[in-house]
Protein backbone atom coordinates (compact mmCIF):
# COMPACT_ATOMS: atom_id res chain seq x y z
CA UNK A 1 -2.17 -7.21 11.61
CA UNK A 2 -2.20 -4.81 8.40
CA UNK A 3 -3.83 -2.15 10.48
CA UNK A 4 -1.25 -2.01 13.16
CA UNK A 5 1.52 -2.60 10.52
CA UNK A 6 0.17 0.47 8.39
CA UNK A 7 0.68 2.68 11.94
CA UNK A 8 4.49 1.67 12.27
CA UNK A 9 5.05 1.57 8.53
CA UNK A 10 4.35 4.54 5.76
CA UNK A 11 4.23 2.24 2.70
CA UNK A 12 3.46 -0.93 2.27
CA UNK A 13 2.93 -3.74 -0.85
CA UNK A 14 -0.41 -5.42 -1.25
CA UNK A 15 -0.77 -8.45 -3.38
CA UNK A 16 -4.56 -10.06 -4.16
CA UNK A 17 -4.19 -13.05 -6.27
CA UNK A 18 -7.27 -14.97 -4.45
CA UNK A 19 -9.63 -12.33 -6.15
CA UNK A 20 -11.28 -12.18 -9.25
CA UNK A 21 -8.95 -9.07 -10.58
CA UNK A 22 -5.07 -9.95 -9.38
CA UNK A 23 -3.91 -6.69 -7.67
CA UNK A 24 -0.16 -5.51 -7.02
CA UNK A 25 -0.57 -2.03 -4.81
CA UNK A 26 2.41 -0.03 -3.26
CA UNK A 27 1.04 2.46 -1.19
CA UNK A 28 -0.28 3.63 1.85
CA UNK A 29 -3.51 2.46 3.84
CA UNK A 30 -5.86 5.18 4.40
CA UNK A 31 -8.60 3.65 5.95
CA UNK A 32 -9.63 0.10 7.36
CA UNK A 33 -13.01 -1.67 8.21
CA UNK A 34 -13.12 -5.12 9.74
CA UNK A 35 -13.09 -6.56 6.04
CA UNK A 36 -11.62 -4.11 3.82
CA UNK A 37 -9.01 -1.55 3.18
CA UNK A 38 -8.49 1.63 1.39
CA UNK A 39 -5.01 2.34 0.01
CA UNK A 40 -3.96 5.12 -2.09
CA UNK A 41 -0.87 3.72 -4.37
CA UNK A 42 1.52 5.13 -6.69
CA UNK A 43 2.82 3.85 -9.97
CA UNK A 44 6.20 2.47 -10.53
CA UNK A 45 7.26 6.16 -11.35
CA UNK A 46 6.51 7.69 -7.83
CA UNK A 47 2.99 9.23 -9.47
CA UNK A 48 0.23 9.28 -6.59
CA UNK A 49 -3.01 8.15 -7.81
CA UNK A 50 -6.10 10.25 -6.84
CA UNK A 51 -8.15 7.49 -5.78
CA UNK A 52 -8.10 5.05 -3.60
CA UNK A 53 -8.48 1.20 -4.00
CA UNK A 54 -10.09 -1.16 -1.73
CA UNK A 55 -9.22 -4.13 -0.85
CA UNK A 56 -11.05 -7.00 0.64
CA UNK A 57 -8.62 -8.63 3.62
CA UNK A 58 -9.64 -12.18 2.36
CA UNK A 59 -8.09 -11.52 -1.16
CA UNK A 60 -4.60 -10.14 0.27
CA UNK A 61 -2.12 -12.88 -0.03
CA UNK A 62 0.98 -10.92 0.18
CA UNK A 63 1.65 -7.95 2.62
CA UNK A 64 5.53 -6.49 2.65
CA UNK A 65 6.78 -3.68 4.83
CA UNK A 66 10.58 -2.08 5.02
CA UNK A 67 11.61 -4.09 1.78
CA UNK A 68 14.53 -2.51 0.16
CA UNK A 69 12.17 -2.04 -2.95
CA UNK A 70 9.82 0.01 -0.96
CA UNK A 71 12.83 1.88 1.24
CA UNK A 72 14.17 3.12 -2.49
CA UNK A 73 10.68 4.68 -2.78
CA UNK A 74 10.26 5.85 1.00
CA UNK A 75 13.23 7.67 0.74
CA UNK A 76 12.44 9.24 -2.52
CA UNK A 77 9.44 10.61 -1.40
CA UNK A 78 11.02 11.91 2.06
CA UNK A 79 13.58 13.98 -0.47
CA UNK A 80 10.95 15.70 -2.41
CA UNK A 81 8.80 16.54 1.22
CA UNK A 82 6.13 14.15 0.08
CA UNK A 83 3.86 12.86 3.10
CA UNK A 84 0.61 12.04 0.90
């Protein structure tokens, strides 16, 4: 479901809180294995990080798409020609 959410939708909010670190990521998925994901995020300024996280799919317990919180940051990022 993430994977074919990721295609429709440029960013997206991960939450892990079954994990041992809790994770909050707002980013986009760059690259998904049958039990993982990579996402490169930003921080709550609009600053790309250069790496990537993973994420394992069994520690996700929160996935949002076309929230108004992400739309402010989609539309940000679509005024400066950003399409990391």
């Amino acid at each position: 479901m993430i994977s074919q959410l990721s295609e429709k939708y440029a960013l997206m909010i991960l939450e892990c809180e079954a994990g041992e670190e809790k994770e909050f990521v707002i980013g986009r998925v760059i690259e998904t294995t049958t039990t993982a994901m990579q996402v490169r995020y930003f921080s709550g300024v609009a600053t790309w990080s250069r790496a990537t996280v993973k994420l394992n799919f069994t520690d996700i317990t929160s996935c949002q798409v076309g929230t108004n919180y992400i739309n402010v940051y989609q539309r940000y990022f679509a005024r400066k020609g950003v399409t990391r």
